[in-house]
Protein backbone atom coordinates (compact mmCIF):
# COMPACT_ATOMS: atom_id res chain seq x y z
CA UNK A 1 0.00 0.00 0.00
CA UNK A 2 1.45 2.94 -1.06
CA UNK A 3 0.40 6.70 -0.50
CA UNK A 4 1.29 10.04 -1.65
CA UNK A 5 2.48 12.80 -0.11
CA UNK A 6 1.21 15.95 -1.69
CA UNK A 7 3.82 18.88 -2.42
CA UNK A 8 6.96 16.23 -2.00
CA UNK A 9 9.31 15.51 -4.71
CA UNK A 10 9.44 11.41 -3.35
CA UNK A 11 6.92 8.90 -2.79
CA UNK A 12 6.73 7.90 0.91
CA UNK A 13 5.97 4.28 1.26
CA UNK A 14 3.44 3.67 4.65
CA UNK A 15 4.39 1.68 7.08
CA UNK A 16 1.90 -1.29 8.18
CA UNK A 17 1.26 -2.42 11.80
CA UNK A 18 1.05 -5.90 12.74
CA UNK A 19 -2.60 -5.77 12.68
CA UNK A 20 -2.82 -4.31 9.37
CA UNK A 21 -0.16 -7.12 8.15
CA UNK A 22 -2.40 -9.35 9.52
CA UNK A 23 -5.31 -8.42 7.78
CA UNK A 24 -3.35 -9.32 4.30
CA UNK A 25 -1.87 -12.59 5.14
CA UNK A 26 -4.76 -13.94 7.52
CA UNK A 27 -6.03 -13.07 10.46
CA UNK A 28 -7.16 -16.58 11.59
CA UNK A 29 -5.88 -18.74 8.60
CA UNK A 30 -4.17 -22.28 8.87
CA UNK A 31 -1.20 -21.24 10.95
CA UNK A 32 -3.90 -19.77 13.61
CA UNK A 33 -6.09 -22.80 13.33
CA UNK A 34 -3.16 -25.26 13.67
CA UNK A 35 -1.84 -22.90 17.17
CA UNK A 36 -5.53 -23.28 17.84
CA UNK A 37 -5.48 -26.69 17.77
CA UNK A 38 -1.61 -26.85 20.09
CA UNK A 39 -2.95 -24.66 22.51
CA UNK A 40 -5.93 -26.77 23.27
CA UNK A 41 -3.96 -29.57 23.74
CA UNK A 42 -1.65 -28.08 26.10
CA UNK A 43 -4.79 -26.96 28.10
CA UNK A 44 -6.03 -30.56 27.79
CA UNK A 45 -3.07 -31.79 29.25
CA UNK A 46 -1.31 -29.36 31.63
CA UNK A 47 -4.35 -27.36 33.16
CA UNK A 48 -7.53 -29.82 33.20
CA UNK A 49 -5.54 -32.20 34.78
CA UNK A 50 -2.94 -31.06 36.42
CA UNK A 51 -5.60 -28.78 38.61
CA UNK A 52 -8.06 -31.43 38.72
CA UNK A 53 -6.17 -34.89 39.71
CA UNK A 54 -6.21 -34.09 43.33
CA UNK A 55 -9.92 -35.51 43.13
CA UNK A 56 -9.11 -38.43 42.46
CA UNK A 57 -5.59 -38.69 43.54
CA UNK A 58 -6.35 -37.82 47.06
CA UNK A 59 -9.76 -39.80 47.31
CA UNK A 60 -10.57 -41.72 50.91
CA UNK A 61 -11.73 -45.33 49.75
CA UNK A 62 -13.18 -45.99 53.11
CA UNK A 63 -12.56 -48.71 55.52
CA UNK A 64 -13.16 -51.71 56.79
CA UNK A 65 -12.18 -54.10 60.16
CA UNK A 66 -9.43 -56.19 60.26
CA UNK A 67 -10.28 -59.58 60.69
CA UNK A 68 -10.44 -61.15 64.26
CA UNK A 69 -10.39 -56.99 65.59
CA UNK A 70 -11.16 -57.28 69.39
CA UNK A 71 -12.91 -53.72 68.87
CA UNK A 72 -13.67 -53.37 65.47
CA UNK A 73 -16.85 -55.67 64.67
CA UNK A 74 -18.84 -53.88 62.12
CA UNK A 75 -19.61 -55.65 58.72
CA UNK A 76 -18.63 -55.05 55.58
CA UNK A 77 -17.35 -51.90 53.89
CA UNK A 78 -17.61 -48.38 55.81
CA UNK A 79 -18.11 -45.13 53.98
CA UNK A 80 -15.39 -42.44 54.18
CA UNK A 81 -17.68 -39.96 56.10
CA UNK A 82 -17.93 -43.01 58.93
CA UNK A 83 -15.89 -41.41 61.88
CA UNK A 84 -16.12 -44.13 64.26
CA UNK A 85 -12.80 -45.31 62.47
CA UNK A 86 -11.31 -42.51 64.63
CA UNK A 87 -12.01 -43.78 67.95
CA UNK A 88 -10.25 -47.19 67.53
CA UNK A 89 -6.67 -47.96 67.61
CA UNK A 90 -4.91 -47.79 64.04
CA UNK A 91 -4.76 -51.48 63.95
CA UNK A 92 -7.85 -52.45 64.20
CA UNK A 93 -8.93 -50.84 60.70
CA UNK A 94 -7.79 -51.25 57.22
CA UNK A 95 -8.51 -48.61 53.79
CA UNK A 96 -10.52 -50.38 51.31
CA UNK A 97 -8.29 -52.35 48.59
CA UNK A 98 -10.68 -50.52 45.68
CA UNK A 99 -8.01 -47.64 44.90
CA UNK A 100 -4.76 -46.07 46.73
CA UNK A 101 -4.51 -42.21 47.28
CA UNK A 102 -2.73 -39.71 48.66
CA UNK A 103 -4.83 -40.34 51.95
CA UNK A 104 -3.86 -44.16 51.91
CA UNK A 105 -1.00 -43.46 51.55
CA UNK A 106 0.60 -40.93 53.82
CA UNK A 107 -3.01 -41.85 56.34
CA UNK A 108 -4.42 -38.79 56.17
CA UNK A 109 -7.58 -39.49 57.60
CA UNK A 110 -9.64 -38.37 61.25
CA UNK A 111 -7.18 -35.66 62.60
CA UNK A 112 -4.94 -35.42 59.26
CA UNK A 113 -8.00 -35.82 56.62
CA UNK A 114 -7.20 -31.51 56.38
CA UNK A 115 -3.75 -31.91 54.91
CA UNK A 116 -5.36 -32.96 51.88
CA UNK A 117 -7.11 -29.66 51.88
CA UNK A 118 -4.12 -28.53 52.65
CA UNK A 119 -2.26 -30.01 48.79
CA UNK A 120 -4.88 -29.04 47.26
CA UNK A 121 -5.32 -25.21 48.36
CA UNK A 122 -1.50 -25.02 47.22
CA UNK A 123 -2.50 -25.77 44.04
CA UNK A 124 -4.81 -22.45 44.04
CA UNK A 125 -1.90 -21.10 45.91
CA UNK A 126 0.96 -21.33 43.64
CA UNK A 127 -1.61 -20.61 40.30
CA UNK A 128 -1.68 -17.23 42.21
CA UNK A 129 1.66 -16.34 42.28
CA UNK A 130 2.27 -18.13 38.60
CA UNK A 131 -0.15 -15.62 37.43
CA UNK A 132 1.27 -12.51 39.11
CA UNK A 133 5.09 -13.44 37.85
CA UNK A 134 4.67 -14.38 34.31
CA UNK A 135 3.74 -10.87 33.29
CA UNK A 136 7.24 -9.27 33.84
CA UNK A 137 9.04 -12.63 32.43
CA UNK A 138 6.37 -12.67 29.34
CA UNK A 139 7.60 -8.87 28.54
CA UNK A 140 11.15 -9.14 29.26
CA UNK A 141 12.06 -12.56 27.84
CA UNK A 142 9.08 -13.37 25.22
CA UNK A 143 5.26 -14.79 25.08
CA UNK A 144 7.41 -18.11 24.12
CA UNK A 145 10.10 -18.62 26.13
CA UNK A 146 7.72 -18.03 28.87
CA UNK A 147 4.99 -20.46 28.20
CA UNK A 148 8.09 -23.09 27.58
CA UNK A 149 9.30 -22.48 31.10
CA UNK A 150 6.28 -22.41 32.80
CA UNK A 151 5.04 -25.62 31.15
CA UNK A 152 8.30 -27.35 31.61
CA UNK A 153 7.64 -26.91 35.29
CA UNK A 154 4.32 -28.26 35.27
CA UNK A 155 5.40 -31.87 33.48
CA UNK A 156 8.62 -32.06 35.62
CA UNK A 157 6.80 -31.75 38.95
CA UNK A 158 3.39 -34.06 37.65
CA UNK A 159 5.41 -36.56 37.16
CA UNK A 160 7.87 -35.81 40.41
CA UNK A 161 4.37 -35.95 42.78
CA UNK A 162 4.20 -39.42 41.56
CA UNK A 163 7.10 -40.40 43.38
CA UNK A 164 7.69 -39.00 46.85
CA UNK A 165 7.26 -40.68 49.81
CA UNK A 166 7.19 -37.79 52.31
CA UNK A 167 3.54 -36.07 52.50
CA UNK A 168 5.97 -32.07 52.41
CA UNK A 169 7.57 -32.76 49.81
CA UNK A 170 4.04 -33.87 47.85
CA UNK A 171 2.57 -30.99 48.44
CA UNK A 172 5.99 -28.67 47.32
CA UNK A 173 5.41 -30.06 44.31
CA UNK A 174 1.85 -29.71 43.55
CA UNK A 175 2.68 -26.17 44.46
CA UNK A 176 5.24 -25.75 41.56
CA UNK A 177 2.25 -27.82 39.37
CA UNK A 178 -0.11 -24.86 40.11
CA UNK A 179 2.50 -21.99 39.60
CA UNK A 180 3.45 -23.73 36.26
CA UNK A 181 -0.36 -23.40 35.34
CA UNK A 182 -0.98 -19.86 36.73
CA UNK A 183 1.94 -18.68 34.48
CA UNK A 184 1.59 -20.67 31.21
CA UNK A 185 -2.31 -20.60 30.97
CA UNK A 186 -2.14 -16.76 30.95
CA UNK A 187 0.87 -16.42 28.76
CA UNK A 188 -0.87 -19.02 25.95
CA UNK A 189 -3.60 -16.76 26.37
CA UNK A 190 -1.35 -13.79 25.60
CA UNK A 191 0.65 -15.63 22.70
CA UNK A 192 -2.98 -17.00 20.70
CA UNK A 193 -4.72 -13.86 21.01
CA UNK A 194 -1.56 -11.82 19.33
CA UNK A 195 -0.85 -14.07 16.45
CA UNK A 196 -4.57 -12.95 14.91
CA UNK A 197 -6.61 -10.30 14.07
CA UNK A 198 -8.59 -8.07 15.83
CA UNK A 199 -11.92 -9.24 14.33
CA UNK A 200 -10.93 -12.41 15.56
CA UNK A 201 -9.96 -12.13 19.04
CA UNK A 202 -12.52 -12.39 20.98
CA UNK A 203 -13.26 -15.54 18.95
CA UNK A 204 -9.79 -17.49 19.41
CA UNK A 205 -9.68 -16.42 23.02
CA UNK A 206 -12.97 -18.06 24.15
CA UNK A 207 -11.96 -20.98 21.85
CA UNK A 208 -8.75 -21.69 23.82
CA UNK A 209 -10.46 -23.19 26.84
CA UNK A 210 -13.09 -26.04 25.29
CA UNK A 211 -10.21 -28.45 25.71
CA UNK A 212 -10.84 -27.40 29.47
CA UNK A 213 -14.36 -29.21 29.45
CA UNK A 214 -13.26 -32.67 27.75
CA UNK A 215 -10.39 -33.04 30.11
CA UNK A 216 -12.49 -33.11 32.83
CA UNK A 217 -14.41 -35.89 31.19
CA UNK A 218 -11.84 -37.75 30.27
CA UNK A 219 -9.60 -37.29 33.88
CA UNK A 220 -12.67 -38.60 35.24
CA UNK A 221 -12.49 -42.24 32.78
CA UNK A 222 -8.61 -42.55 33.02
CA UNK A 223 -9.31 -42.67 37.03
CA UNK A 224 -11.93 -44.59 36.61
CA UNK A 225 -9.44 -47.24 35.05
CA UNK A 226 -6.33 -46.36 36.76
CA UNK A 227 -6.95 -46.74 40.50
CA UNK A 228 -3.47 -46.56 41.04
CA UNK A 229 -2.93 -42.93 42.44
CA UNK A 230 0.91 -42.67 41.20
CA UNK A 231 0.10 -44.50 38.12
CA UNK A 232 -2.74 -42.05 37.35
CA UNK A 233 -0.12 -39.04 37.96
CA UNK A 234 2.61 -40.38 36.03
CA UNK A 235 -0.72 -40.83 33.00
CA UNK A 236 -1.64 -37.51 33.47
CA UNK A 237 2.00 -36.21 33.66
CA UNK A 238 3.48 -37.87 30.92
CA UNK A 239 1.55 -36.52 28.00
CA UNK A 240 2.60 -32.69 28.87
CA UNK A 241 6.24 -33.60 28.29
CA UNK A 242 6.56 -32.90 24.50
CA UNK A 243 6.35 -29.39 23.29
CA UNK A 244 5.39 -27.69 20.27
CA UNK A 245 9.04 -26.22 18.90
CA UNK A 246 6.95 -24.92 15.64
CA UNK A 247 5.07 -22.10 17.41
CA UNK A 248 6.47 -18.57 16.50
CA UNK A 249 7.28 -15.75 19.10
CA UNK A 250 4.57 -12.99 19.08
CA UNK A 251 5.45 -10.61 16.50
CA UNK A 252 3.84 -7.89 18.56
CA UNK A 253 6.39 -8.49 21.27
CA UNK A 254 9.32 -8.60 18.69
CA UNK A 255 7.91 -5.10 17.16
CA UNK A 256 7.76 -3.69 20.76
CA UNK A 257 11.07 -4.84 21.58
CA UNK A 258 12.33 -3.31 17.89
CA UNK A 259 13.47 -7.01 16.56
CA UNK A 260 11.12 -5.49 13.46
CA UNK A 261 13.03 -7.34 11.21
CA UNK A 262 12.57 -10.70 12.91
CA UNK A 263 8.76 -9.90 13.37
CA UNK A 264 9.05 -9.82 9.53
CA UNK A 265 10.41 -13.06 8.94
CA UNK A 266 7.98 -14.81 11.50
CA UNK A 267 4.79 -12.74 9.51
CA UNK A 268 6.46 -14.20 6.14
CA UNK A 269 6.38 -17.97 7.73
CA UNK A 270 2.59 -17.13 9.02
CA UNK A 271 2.00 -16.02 5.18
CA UNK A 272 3.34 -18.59 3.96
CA UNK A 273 1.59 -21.37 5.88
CA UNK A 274 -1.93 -18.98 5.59
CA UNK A 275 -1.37 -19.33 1.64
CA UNK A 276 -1.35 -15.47 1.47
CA UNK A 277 1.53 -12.99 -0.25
CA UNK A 278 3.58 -11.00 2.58
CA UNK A 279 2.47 -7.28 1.85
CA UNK A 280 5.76 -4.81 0.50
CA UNK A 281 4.78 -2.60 3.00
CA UNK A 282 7.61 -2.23 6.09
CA UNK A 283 6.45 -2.58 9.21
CA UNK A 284 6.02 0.26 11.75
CA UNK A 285 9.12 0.87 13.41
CA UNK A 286 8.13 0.76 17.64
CA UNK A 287 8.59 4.54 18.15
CA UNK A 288 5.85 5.38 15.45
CA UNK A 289 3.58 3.09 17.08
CA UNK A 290 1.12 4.13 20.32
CA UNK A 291 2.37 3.60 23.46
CA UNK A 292 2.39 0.16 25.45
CA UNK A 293 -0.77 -0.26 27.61
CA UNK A 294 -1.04 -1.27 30.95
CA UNK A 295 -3.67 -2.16 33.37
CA UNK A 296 -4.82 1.15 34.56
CA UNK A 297 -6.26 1.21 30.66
CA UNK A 298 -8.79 -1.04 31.66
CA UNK A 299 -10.26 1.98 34.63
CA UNK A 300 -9.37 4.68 32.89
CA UNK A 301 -13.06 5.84 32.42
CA UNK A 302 -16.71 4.75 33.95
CA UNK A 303 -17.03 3.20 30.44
CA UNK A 304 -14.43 1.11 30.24
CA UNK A 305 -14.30 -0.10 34.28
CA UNK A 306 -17.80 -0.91 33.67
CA UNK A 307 -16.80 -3.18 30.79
CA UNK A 308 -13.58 -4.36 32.75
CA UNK A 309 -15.96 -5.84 35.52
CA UNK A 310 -18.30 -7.64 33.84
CA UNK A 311 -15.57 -9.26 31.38
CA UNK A 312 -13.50 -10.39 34.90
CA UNK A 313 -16.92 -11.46 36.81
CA UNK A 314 -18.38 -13.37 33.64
CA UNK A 315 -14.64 -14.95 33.24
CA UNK A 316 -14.35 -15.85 36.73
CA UNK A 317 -17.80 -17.27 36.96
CA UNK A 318 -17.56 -19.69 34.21
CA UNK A 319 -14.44 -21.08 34.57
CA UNK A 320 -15.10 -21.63 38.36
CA UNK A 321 -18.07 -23.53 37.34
CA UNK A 322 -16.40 -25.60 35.43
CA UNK A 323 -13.69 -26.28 38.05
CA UNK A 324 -15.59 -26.53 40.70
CA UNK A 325 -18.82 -28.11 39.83
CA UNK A 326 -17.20 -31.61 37.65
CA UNK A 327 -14.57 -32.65 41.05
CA UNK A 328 -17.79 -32.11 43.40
CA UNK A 329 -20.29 -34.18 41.46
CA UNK A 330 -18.00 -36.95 41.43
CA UNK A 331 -17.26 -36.17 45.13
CA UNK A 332 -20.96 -36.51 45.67
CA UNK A 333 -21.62 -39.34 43.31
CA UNK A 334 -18.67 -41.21 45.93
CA UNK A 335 -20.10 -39.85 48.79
CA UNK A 336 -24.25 -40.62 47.99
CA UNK A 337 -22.93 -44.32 46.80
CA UNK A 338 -20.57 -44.99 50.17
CA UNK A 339 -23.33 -43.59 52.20
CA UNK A 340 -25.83 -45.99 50.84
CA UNK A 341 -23.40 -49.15 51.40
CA UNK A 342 -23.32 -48.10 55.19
CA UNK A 343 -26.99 -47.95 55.51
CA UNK A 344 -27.30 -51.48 54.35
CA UNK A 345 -24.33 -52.65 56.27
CA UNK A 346 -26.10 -51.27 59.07
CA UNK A 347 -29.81 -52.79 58.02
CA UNK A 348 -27.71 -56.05 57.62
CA UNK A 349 -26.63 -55.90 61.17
CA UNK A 350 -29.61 -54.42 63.01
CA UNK A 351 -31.36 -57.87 61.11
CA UNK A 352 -28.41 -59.40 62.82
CA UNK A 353 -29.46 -58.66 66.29
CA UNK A 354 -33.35 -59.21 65.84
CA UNK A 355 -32.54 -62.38 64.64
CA UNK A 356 -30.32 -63.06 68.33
CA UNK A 357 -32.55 -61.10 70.18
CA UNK A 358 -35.39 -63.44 69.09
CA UNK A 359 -33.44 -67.04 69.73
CA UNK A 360 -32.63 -65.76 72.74
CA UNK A 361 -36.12 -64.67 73.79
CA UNK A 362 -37.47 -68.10 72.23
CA UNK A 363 -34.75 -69.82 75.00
CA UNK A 364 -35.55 -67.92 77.37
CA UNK A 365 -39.36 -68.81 76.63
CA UNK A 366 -38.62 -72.40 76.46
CA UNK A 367 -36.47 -72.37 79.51
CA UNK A 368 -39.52 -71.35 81.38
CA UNK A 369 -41.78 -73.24 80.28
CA UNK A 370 -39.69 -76.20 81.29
CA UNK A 371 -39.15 -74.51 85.10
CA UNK A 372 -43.10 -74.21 85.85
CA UNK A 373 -43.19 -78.33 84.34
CA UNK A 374 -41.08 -79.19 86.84
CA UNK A 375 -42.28 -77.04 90.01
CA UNK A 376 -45.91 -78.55 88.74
């Protein structure tokens, strides 16, 4: 695109800015759709389960008496929520054999069942201060390296919580798991939404987390297969391990950071891949451009705080739904189930002792009835 100048002797050529650029070689062509399609899977992998395993991997089976228990006598299988567990001596009870956990195996059950509150709050913990870091590492080293960094930490310590035998040391890790997700999930959110257009933003943004739902659904069939608890975090873990070396750094961040010429070849390879021709237009050197935004943009008028809080409330609400609402059906699904067991465990045994009660009274009956024959 080339424009005129009016009462010069030369022909300026206009510079372009990356969204323009965009516009010509595609703002959500193949090379978007294919990042589209990485991104999901990283969410797939590194946030759906790595936030969600502690369902499953810290599940109570339940518990049942050992055999020949001098104090233990009830019947079958108890339900997790049975505290009477708690007032008998460690010996006398057993977990059920139908899974291990985190709470069979480190016992953390009556006066310990809040240290697995405890691992999983640090999860929420350390996505907190993952999300408050990545920002200054994002803008100082790249969208890329950043996402890389952050996600190598999540794989390395998934697969490490499969393996310690020490409850601390658990729980350190799951705290690295979260900050790795606080950081990486916002700076993949960062990196997709600056490799399109701006008609297509909002699109590409809210497409990024469907991969959210289906790993719910499918963490929720691998555990129902793998009861295992370290074999169902070295599953989850595993898959997060390779990374996608073809994605490009953000040419917004390279412009920014005046590597204008390397933002040009990475728009050429995005052309190229989109099946468009790279415009001859130069692209708009960083000091021509507007100035960097920050977050006091998103207050700076009634308008736009207005806007800013219902994005972050409708955000917030919906993915907490999501996170919140799959773990606790399944919790309750467990719970309901277990709860019904114990109520026929205890019908069984209540039948139990009518049963004694009435040989006992039908002795007792016939016992009498002998005494008066005799006195008669």
């Amino acid at each position: 695109m080339n424009k005129y100048v009016e009462g010069q002797s030369c022909l300026v050529e206009m510079a372009l800015t990356v969204d323009q650029v965009f516009e010509k070689i595609g703002s959500f062509g193949r090379y978007q759709k294919l990042l589209l399609l990485g991104c999901n899977g990283l969410v797939f992998f590194w946030f759906g389960f790595a936030v969600l395993i502690m369902t499953f991997i810290a599940a109570d089976p339940g518990w049942k008496c050992v055999a020949n228990s001098t104090q233990c006598r009830f019947n079958g299988s108890m339900a997790a929520s049975d505290k009477r567990r708690c007032d008998m001596n460690r010996s006398e009870w057993v977990f059920n054999d139908d899974l291990t956990s985190v709470a069979t195996e480190f016992d953390l059950v009556c006066d310990k069942a809040i240290y697995v509150s405890i691992a999983t709050s640090m999860i929420f913990l350390g996505f907190l201060l993952g999300g408050i870091t990545v920002g200054p590492f994002a803008d100082k080293l790249g969208r890329r390296i950043t996402i890389y960094s952050y996600g190598c930490i999540i794989a390395l310590c998934s697969l490490l919580s499969a393996f310690p035998h020490a409850y601390w040391l658990f729980v350190v890790f799951r705290f690295l798991v979260g900050f790795g997700v606080g950081g990486s999930s916002i700076g993949i959110y960062v990196l997709v939404t600056e490799m399109v257009g701006v008609r297509h933003r909002s699109l590409i943004g809210v497409s990024l987390w469907y991969c959210w739902t289906f790993s719910l659904l499918f963490l929720d069939l691998l555990a129902y297969f793998i009861r295992d608890w370290r074999t169902l975090a070295l599953a989850c873990g595993v898959p997060a391990i390779p990374v996608v070396l073809g994605w490009l750094e953000s040419p917004r961040w390279l412009v920014l950071k005046g590597k204008v010429k390397r933002a040009e070849v990475i728009l050429k390879r995005v052309s190229e891949v989109n099946g468009k021709e790279m415009p001859k237009e130069d692209l708009m050197e960083p000091e021509d451009q507007t100035r960097i935004g920050d977050v006091r943009d998103l207050f700076s008028s009634k308008l736009m705080a207005r806007k800013t809080n219902i994005g972050m409330g409708t955000s917030t609400a919906s993915a907490r739904i999501g996170a919140f609402c799959s773990p606790y059906i399944v919790y309750l699904k467990y719970s309901t189930t277990s709860g019904e067991d114990e109520d026929e465990d205890e019908h069984e045994d209540n039948n139990d002792n009518n049963k004694n009660v009435t040989e006992e009274e039908k002795e007792a009956l016939v016992n009498g009835e002998v005494a008066n024959d005799d006195n008669a």
